[in-house]
C-alpha atoms as a PDB file:
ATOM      1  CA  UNK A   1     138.588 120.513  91.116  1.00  0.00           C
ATOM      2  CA  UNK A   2     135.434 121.538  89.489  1.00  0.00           C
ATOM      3  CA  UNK A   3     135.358 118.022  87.062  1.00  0.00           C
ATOM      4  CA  UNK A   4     135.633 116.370  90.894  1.00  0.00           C
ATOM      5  CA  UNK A   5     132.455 118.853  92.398  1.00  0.00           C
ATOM      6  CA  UNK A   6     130.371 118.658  89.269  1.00  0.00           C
ATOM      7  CA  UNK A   7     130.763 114.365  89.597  1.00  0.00           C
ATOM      8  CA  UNK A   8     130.339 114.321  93.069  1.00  0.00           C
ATOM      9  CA  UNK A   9     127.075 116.372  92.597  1.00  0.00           C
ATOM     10  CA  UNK A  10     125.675 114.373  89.271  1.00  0.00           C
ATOM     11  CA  UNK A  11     126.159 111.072  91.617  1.00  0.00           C
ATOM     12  CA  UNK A  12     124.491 112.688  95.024  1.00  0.00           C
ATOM     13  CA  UNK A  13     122.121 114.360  93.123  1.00  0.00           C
ATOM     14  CA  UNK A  14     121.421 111.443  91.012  1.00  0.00           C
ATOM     15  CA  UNK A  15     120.957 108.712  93.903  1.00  0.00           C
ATOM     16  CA  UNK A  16     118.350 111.150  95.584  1.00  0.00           C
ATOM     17  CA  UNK A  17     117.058 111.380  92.451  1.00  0.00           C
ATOM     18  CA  UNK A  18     116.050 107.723  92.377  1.00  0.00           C
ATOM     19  CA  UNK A  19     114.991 107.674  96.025  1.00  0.00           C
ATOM     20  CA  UNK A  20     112.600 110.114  95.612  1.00  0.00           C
ATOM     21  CA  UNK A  21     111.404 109.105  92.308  1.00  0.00           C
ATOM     22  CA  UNK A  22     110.842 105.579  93.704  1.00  0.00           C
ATOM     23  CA  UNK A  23     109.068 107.047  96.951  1.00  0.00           C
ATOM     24  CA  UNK A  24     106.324 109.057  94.883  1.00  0.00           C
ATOM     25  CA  UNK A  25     102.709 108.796  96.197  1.00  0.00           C
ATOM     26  CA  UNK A  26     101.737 105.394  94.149  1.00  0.00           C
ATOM     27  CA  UNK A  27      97.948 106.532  93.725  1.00  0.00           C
ATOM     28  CA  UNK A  28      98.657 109.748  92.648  1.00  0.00           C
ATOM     29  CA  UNK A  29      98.673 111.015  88.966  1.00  0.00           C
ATOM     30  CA  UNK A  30     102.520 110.785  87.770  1.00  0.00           C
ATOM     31  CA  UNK A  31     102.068 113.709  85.774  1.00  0.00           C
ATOM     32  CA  UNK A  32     100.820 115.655  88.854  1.00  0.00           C
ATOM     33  CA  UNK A  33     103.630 114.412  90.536  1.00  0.00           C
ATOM     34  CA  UNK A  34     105.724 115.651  87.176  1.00  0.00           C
ATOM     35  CA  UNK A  35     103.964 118.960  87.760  1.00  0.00           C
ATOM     36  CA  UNK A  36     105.316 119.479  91.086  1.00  0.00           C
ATOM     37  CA  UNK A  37     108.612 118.102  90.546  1.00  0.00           C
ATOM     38  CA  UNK A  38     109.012 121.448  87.987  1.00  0.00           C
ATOM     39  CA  UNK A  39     107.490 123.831  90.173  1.00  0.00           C
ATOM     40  CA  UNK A  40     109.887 123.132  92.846  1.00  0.00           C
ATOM     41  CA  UNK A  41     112.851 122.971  89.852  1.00  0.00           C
ATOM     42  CA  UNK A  42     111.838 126.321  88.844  1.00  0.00           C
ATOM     43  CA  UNK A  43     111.939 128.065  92.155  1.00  0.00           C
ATOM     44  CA  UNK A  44     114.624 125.955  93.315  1.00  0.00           C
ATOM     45  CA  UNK A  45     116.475 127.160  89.525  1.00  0.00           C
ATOM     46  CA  UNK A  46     114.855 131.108  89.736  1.00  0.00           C
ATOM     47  CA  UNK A  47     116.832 131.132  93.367  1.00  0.00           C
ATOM     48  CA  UNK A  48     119.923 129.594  92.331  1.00  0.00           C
ATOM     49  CA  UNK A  49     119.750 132.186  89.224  1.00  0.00           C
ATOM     50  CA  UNK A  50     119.522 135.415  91.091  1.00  0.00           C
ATOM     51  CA  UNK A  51     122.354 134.300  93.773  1.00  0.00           C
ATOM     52  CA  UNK A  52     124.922 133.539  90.959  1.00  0.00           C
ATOM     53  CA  UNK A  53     123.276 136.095  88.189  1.00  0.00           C
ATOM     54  CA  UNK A  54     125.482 138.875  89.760  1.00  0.00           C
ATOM     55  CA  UNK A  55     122.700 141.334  88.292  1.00  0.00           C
ATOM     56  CA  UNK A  56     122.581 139.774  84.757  1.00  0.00           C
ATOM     57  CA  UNK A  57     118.952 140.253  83.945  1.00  0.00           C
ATOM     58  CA  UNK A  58     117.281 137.012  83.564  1.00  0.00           C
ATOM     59  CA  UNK A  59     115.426 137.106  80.591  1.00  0.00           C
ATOM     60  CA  UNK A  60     118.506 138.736  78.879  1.00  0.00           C
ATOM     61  CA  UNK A  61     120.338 135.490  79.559  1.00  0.00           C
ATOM     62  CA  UNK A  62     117.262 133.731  78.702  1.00  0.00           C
ATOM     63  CA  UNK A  63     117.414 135.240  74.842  1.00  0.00           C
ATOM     64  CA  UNK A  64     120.288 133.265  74.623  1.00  0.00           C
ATOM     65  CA  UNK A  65     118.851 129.807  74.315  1.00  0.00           C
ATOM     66  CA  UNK A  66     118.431 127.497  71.648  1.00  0.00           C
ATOM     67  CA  UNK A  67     115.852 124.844  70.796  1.00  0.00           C
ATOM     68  CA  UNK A  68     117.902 122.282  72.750  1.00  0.00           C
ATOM     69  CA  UNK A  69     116.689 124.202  76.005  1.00  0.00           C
ATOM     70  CA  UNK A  70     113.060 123.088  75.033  1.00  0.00           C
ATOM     71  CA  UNK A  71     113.957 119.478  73.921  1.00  0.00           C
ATOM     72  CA  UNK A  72     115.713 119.015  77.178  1.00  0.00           C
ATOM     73  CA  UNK A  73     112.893 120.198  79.126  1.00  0.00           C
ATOM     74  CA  UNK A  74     110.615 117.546  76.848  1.00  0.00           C
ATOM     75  CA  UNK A  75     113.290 115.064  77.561  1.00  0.00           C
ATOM     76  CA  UNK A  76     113.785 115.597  81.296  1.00  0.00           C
ATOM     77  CA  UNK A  77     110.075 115.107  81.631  1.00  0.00           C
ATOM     78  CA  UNK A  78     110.065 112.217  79.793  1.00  0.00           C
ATOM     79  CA  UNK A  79     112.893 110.654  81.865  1.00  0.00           C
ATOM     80  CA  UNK A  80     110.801 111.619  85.019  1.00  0.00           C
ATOM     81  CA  UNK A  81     107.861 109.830  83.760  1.00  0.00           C
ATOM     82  CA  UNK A  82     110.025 106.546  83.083  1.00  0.00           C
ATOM     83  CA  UNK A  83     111.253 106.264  86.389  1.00  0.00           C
ATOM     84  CA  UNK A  84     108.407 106.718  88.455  1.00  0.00           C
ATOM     85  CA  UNK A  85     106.558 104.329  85.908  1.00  0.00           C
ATOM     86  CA  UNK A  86     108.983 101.763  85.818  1.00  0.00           C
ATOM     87  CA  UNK A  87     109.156 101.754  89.915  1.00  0.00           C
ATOM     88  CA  UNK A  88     105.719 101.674  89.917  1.00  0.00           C
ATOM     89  CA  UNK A  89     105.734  98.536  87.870  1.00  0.00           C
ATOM     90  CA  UNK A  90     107.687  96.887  90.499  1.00  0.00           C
ATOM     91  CA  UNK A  91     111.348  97.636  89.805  1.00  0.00           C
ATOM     92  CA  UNK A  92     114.038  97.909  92.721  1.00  0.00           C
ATOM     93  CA  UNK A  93     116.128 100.580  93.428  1.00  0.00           C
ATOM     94  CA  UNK A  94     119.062  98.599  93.109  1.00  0.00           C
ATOM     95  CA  UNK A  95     118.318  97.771  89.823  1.00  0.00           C
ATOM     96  CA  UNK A  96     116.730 100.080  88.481  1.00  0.00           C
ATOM     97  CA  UNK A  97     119.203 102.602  88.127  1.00  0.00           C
ATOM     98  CA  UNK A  98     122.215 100.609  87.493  1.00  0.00           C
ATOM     99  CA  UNK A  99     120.794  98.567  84.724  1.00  0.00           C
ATOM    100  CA  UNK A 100     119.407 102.260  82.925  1.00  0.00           C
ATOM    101  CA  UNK A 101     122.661 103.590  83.445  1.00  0.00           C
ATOM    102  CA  UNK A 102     124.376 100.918  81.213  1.00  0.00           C
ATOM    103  CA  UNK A 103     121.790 100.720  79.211  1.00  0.00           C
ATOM    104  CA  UNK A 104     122.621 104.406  78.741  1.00  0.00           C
ATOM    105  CA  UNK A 105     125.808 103.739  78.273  1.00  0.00           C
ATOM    106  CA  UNK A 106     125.713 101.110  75.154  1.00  0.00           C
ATOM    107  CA  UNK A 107     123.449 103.490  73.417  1.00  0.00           C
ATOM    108  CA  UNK A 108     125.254 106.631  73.732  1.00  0.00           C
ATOM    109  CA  UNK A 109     128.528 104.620  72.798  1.00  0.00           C
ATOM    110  CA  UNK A 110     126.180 103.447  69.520  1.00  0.00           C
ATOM    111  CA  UNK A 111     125.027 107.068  68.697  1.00  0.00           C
ATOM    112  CA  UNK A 112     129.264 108.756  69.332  1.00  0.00           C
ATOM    113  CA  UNK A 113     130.357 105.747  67.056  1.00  0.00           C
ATOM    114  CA  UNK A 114     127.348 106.417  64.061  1.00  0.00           C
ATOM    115  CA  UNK A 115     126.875 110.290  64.505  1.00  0.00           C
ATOM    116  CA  UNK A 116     129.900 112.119  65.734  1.00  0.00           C
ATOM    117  CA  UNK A 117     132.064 109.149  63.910  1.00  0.00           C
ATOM    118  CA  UNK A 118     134.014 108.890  67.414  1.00  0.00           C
ATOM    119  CA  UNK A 119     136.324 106.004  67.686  1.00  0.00           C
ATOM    120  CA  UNK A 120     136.107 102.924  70.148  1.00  0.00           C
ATOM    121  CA  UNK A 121     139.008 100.654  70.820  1.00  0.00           C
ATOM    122  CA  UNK A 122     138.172  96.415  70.539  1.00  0.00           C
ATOM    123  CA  UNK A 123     138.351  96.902  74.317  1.00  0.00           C
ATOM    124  CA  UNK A 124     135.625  98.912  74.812  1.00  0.00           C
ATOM    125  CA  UNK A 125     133.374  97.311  72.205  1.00  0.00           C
ATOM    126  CA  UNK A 126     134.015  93.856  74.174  1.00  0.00           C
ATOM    127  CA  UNK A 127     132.995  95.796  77.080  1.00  0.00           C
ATOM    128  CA  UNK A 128     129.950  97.736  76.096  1.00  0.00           C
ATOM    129  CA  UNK A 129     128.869  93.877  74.410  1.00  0.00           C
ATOM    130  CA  UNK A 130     129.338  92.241  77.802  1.00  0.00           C
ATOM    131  CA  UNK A 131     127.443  95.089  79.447  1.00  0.00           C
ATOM    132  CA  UNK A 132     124.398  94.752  76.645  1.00  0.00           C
ATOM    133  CA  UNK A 133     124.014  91.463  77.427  1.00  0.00           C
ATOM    134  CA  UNK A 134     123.973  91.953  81.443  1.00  0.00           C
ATOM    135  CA  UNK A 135     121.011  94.462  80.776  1.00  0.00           C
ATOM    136  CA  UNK A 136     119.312  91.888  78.847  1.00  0.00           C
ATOM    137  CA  UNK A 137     119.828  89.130  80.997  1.00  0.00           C
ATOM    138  CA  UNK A 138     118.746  91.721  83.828  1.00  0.00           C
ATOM    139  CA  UNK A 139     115.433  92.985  82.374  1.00  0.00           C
ATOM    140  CA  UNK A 140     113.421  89.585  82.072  1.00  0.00           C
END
């Protein structure tokens, strides 16, 4: 049941994701925008902590990240930034996040295939080739 939640969430989240990201003030600053975007993460994430913490301190739990927690914050900007750019430029909602998604998709297949040496059936190469070209055909 929690797989089903945690997808259902991901997808909802996601879609108002893209909404909002497309709807940003168009004369404003994106990294201002960026700026507020993690304000409102952080006290949206500080109040979601201290319901579910059960008295864990925070910074204790906080001691207990790695590097990755930093990259992904890097990262997450950097998505940000992409999306509000590329709607700015003059993509659709429609498209936009469809077309990133599989996009997404062929390159994570390429990176499970070349670093973690995962396997992928003739079916699923077919697939992901089919689904490279539709992004290219897409994007011009």
């Amino acid at each position: 049941m929690l797989k089903v939640l945690s997808f259902m969430l991901i997808v909802a989240a996601s879609a108002m994701y893209q909404v909002a990201s497309e709807r940003t003030a168009p004369d404003m600053n994106p990294f201002a925008g960026i700026v507020i975007i993690y304000i409102t993460g952080l006290l949206t994430s500080l109040i979601v902590f201290f319901l579910s913490a059960r008295g864990v301190p925070l910074f204790e739990e906080m001691k207990k990240a790695n590097i990755f927690s930093v990259v992904l914050g890097v990262v997450v900007c950097m998505v940000d930034l992409g999306y509000i750019m590329a709607y700015r430029s003059g993509f659709n909602v429609g498209t936009l996040s469809p077309l990133s998604s599989v996009a997404l998709m062929v390159v994570m297949a390429l990176i499970a295939v070349i670093f973690y040496k995962e396997r992928m059936p003739i079916r699923s190469i077919v697939g992901l080739t089919i689904a490279a070209i539709g992004v290219l055909m897409t994007i011009q």
